[in-house]
Protein backbone atom coordinates (compact mmCIF):
# COMPACT_ATOMS: atom_id res chain seq x y z
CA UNK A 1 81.19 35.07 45.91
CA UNK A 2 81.92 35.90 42.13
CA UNK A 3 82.93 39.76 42.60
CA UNK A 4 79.01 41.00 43.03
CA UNK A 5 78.20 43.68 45.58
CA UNK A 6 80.69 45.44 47.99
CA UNK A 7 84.59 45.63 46.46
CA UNK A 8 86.87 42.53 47.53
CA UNK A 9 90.24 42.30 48.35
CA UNK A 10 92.57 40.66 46.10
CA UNK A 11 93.06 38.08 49.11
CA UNK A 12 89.10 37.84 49.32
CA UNK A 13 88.67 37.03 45.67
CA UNK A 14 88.26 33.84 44.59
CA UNK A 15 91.24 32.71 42.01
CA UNK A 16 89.84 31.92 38.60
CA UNK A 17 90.69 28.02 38.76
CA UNK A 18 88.39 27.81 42.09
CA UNK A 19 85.34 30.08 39.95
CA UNK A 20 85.40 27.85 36.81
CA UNK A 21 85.33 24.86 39.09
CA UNK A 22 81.83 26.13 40.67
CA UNK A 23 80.85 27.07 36.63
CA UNK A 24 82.23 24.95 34.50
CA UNK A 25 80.33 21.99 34.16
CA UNK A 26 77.03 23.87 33.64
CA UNK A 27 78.55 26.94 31.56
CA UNK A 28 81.66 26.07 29.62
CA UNK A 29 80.48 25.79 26.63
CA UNK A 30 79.28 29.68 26.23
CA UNK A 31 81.85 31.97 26.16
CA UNK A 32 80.69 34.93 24.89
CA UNK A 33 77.07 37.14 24.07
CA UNK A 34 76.84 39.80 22.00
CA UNK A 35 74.19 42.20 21.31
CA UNK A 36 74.92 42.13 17.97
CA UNK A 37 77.17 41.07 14.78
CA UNK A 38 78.89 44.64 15.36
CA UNK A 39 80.44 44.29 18.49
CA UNK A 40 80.92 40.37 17.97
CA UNK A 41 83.36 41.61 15.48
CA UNK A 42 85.15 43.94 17.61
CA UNK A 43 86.21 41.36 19.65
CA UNK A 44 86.20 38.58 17.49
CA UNK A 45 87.17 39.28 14.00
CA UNK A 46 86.09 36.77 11.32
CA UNK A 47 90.33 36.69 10.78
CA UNK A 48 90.71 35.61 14.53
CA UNK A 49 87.89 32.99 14.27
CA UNK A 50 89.08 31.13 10.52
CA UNK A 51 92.54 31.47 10.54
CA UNK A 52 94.11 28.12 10.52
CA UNK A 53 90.89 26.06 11.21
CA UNK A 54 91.08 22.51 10.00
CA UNK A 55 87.41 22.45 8.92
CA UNK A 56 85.11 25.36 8.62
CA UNK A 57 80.94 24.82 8.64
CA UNK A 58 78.50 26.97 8.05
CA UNK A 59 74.72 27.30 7.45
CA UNK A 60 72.34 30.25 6.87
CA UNK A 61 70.79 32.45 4.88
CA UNK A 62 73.51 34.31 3.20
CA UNK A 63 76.60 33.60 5.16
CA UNK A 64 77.40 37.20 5.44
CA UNK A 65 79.95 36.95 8.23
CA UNK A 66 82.16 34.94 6.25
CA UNK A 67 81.34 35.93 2.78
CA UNK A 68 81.43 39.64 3.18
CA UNK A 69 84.33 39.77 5.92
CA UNK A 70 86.67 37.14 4.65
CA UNK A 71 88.25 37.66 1.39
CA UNK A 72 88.29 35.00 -0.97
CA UNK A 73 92.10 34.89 -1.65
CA UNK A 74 92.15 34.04 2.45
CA UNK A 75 89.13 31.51 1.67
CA UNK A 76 91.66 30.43 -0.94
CA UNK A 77 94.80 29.93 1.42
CA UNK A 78 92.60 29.01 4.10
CA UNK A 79 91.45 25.46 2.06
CA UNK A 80 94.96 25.27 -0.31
CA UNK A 81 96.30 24.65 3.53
CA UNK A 82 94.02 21.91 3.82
CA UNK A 83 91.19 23.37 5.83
CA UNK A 84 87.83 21.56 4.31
CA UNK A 85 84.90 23.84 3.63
CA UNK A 86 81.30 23.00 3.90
CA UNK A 87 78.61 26.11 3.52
CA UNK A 88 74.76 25.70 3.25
CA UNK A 89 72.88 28.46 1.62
CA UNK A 90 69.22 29.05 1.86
CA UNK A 91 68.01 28.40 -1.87
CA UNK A 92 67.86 32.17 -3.06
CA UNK A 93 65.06 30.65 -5.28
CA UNK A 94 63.07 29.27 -2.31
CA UNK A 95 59.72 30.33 -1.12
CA UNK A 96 61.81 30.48 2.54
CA UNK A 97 63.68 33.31 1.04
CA UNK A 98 60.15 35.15 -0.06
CA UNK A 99 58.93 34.73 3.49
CA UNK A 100 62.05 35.84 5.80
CA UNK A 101 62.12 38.91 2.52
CA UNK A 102 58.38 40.15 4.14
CA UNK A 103 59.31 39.48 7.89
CA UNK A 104 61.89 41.80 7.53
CA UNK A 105 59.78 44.60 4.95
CA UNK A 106 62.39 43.91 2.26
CA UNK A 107 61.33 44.40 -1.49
CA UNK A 108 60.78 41.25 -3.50
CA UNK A 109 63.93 39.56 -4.93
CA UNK A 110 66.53 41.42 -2.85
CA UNK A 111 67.33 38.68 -0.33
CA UNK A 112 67.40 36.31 -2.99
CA UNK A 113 69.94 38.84 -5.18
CA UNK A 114 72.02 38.85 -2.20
CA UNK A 115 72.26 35.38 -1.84
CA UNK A 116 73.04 34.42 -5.02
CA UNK A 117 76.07 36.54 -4.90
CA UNK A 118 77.18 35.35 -2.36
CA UNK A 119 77.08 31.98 -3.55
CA UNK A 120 78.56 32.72 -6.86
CA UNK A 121 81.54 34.30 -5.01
CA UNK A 122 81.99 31.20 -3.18
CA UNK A 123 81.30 29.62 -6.27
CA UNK A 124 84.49 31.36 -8.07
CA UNK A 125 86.48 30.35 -4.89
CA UNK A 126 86.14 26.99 -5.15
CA UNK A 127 86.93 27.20 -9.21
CA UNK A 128 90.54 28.51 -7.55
CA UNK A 129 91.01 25.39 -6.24
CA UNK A 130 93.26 22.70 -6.77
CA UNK A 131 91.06 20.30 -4.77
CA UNK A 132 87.43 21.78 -5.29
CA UNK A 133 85.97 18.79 -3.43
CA UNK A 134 87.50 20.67 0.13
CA UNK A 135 84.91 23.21 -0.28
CA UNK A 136 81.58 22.20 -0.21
CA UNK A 137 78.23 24.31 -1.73
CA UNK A 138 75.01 23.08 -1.18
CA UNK A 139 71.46 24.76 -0.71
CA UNK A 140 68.66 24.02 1.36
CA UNK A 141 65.07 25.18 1.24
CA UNK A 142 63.26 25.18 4.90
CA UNK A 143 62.37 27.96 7.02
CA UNK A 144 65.58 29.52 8.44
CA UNK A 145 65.75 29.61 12.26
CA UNK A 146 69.63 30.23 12.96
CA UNK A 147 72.71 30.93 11.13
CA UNK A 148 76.05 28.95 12.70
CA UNK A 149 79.49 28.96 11.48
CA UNK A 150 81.55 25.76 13.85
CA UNK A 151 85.51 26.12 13.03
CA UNK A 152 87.16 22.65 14.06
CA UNK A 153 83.93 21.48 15.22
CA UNK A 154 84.37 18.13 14.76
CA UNK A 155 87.56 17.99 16.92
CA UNK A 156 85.70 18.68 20.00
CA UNK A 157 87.38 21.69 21.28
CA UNK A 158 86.15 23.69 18.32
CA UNK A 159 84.27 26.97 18.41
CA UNK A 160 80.93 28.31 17.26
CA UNK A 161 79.26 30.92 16.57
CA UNK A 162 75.25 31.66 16.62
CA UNK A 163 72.80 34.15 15.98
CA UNK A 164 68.90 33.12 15.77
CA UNK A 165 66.98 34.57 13.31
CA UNK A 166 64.17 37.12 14.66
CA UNK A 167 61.49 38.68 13.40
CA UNK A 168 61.78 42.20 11.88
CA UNK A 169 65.63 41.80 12.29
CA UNK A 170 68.31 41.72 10.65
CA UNK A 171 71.38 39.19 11.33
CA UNK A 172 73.64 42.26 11.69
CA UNK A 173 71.22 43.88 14.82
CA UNK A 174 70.40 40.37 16.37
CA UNK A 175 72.46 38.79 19.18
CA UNK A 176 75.20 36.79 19.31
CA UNK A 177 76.65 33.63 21.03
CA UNK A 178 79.79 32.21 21.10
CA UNK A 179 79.81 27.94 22.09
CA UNK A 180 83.67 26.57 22.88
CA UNK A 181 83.38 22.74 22.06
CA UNK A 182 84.73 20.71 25.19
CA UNK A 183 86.91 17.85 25.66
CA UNK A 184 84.17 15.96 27.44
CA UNK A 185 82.34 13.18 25.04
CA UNK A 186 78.55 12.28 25.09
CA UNK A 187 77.62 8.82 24.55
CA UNK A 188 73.76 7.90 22.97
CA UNK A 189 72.79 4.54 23.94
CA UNK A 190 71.40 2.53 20.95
């Protein structure tokens, strides 16, 4: 039905409309797995995923993606053209950071190191800024489980992206989903 097992006419194949129909409801809101950061990057560049969000938000460890693939002058132009900024840091002073440090066999101190750069970059972005209260620091100290950047998440139609944080792996070797927000509203009852 969806293109599996012997090759289909073009006549035979279902048009795309008619296969999200059967999909979308259940599926519409993951667009995308990847192995890992690497190839999430070949087809979705950190450029291609910021550039002219409304409202970036992000929490993990370090932040990399962003941090270490986004420059800070585009960080700058990014919020100057009113896109707010909210990141959340684990606290590189945290026992959180110690523990994630020996599930992974790293030395003592050099997730922390790398965390606190990271912030003070961001840090020094935000000093840049004629409005520093668009761009948002803050530090938290539980147990990470995920990392998640949402661009234009609260407009519904957003996009996310979302690793989970395993044992004895890195963020860069761990895989990848992609979450499209979609128009379709859900209502708690009090």
């Amino acid at each position: 039905l969806l293109g599996a097992g012997p090759a289909r006419t073009a006549a035979q194949r279902l048009p795309v409309d008619d296969v999200e129909e059967l999909v979308a409801d259940r599926y519409s809101d993951v667009i995308g797995v990847y192995p890992d950061r690497v190839r999430l990057q070949r087809q979705l560049p950190v450029e291609d995923l910021v550039s002219g969000a409304r409202r970036l938000d992000a929490v993990g460890i370090g932040l990399n993606l962003l941090v270490q693939n986004y420059s800070g002058r585009r960080l700058i132009r990014l919020a100057e053209a009113g896109c707010r900024v909210r990141l959340l840091f684990l606290n590189p002073a945290s026992s959180a950071v110690r523990r994630r440090e020996r599930e992974l066999g790293l030395g003592r101190g050099e997730m922390s190191r790398s965390v606190e750069m990271n912030i003070m970059h961001m840090r020094r972005v935000r000093a840049r800024l004629r409005d520093p209260g668009a761009f948002e620091i803050q530090v938290f100290d539980e147990t990470p489980r995920f990392t998640a950047y949402l661009v234009d998440g609260d407009s519904g139609d957003g996009l996310a992206v979302v690793q989970s944080y395993l044992r004895r792996a890195r963020g860069m070797e761990v895989p990848v989903m992609v979450l499209r927000g979609g128009s379709r509203r859900v209502v708690a009852d009090d």
